[in-house]
N, C-alpha and C. Protein backbone atom coordinates (compact mmCIF):
# COMPACT_ATOMS: atom_id res chain seq x y z
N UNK A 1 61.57 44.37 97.54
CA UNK A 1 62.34 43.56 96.62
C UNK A 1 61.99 42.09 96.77
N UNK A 2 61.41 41.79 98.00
CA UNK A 2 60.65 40.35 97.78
C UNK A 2 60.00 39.75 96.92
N UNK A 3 59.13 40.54 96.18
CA UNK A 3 58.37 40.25 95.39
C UNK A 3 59.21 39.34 94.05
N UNK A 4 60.42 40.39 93.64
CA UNK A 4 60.82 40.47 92.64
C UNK A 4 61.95 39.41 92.38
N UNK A 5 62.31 38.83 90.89
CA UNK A 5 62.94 38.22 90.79
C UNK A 5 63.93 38.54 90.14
N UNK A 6 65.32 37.53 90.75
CA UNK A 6 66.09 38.22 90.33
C UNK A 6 66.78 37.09 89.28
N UNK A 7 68.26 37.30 88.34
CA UNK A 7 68.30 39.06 87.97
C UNK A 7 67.22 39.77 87.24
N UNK A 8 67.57 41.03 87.40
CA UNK A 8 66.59 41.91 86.96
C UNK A 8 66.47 41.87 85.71
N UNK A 9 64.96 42.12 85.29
CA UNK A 9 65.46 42.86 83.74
C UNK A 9 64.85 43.55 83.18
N UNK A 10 64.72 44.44 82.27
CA UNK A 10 64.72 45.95 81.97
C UNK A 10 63.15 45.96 82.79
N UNK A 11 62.32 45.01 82.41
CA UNK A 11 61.01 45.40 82.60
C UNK A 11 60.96 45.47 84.18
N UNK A 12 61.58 44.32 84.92
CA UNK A 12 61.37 44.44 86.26
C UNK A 12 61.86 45.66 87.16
N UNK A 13 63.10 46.12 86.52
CA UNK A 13 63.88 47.39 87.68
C UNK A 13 63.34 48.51 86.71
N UNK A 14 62.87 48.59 85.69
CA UNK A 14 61.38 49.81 85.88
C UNK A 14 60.35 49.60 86.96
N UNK A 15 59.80 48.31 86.92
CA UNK A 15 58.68 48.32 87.92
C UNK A 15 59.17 48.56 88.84
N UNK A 16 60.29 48.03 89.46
CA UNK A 16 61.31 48.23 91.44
C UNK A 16 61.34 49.65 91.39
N UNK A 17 61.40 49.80 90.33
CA UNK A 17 61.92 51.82 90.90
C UNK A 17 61.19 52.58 90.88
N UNK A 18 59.87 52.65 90.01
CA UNK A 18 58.64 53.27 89.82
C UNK A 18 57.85 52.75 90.91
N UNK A 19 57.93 51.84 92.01
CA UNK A 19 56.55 51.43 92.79
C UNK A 19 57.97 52.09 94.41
N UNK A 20 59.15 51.92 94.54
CA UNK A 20 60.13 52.88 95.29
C UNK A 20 59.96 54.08 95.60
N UNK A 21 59.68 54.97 94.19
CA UNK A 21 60.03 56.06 93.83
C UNK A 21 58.96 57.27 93.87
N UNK A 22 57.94 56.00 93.10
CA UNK A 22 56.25 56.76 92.89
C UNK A 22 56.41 57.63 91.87
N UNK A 23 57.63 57.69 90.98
CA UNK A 23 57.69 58.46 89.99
C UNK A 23 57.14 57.96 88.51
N UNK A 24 57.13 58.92 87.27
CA UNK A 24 57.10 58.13 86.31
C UNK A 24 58.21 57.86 85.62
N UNK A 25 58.69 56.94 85.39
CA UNK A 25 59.73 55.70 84.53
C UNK A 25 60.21 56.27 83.53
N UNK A 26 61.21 56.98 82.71
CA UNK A 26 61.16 57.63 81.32
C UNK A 26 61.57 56.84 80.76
N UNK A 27 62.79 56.09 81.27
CA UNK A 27 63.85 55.20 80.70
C UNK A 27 64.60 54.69 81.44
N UNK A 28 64.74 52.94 81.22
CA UNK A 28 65.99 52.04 81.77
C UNK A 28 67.08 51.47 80.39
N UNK A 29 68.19 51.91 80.77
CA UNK A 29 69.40 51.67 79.61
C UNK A 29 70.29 50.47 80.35
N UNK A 30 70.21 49.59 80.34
CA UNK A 30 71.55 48.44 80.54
C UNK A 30 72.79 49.01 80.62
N UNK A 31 73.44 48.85 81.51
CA UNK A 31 74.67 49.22 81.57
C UNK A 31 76.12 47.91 82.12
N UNK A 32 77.20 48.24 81.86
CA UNK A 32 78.19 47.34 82.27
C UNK A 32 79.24 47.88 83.71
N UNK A 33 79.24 47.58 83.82
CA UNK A 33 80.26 48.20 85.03
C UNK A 33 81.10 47.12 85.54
N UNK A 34 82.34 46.80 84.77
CA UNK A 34 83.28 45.97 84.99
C UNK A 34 82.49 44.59 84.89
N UNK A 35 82.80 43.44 85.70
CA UNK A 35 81.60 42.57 85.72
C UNK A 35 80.47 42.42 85.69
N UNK A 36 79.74 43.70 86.92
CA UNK A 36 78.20 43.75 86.85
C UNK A 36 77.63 44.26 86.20
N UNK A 37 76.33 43.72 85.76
CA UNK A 37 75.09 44.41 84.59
C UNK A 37 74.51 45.08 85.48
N UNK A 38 74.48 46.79 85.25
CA UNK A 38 73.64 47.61 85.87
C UNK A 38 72.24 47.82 85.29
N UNK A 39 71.13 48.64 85.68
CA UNK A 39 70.39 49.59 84.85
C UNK A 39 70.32 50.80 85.21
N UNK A 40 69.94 51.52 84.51
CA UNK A 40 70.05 53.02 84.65
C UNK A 40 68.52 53.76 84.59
N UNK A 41 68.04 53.47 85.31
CA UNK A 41 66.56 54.10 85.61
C UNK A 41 66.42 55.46 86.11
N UNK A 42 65.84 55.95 84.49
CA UNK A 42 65.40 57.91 84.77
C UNK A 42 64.08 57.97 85.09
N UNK A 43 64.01 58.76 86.15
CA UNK A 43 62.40 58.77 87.16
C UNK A 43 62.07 60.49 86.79
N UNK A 44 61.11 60.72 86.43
CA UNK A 44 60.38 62.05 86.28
C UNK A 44 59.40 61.95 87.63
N UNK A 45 59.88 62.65 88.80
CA UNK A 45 59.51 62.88 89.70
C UNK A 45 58.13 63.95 90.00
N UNK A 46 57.18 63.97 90.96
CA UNK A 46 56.21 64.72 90.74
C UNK A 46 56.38 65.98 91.08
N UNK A 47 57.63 66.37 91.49
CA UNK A 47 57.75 67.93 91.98
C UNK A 47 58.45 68.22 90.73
N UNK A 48 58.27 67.81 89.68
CA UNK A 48 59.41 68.14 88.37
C UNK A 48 60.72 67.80 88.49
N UNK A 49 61.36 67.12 89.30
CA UNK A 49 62.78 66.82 89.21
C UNK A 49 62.75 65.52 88.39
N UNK A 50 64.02 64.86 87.98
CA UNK A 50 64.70 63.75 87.43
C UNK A 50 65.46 63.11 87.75
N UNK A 51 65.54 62.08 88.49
CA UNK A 51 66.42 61.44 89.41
C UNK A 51 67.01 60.24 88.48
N UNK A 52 68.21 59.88 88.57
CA UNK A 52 68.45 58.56 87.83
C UNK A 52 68.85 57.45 88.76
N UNK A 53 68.91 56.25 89.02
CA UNK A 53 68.83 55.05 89.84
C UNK A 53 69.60 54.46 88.88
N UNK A 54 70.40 53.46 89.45
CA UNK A 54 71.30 52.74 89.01
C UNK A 54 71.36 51.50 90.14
N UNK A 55 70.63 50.23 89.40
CA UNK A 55 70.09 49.13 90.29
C UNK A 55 71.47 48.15 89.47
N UNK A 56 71.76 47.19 89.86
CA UNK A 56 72.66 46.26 90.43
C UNK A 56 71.37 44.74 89.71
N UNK A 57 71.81 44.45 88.48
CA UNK A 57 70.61 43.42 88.33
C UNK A 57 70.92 42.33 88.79
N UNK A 58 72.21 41.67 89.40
CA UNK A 58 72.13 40.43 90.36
C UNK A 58 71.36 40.52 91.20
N UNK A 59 71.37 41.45 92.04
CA UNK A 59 70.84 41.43 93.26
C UNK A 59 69.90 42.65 93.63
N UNK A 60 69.47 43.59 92.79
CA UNK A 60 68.29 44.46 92.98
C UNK A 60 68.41 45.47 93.65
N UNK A 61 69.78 45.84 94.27
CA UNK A 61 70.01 46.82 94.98
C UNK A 61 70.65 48.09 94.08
N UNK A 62 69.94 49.42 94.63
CA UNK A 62 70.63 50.39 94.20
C UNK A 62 72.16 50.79 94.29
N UNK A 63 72.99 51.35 93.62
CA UNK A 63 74.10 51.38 93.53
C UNK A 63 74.28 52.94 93.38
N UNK A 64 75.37 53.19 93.98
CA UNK A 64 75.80 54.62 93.81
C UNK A 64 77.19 54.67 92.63
């Protein structure tokens, strides 16, 4: 996350999660969550699964 600047935005927490993940990227959707702007990053994983990530664009951290 050094690299990266923050806040995030759509283009960057595709790149954070795809170079994380090693997956391919399908889709990041903006999201709200009370105050904070989330994203919602769907990863097509190489064993065939689909994982979704939900990064925190103040500060770049994943969120559960």
């Amino acid at each position: 996350m050094a690299d990266t600047t923050l806040p995030l935005t759509k283009e960057s927490a595709a790149e954070h999660i795809q170079q994380q993940s090693g997956g391919k990227v399908l889709s990041v959707d903006p999201k709200q969550d009370g105050d904070k702007q989330l994203f919602r990053v769907k990863v097509l994983h190489d064993d065939g699964k689909i994982k979704v990530y939900q990064l925190d664009a103040a500060t770049g951290r994943e969120v559960q």
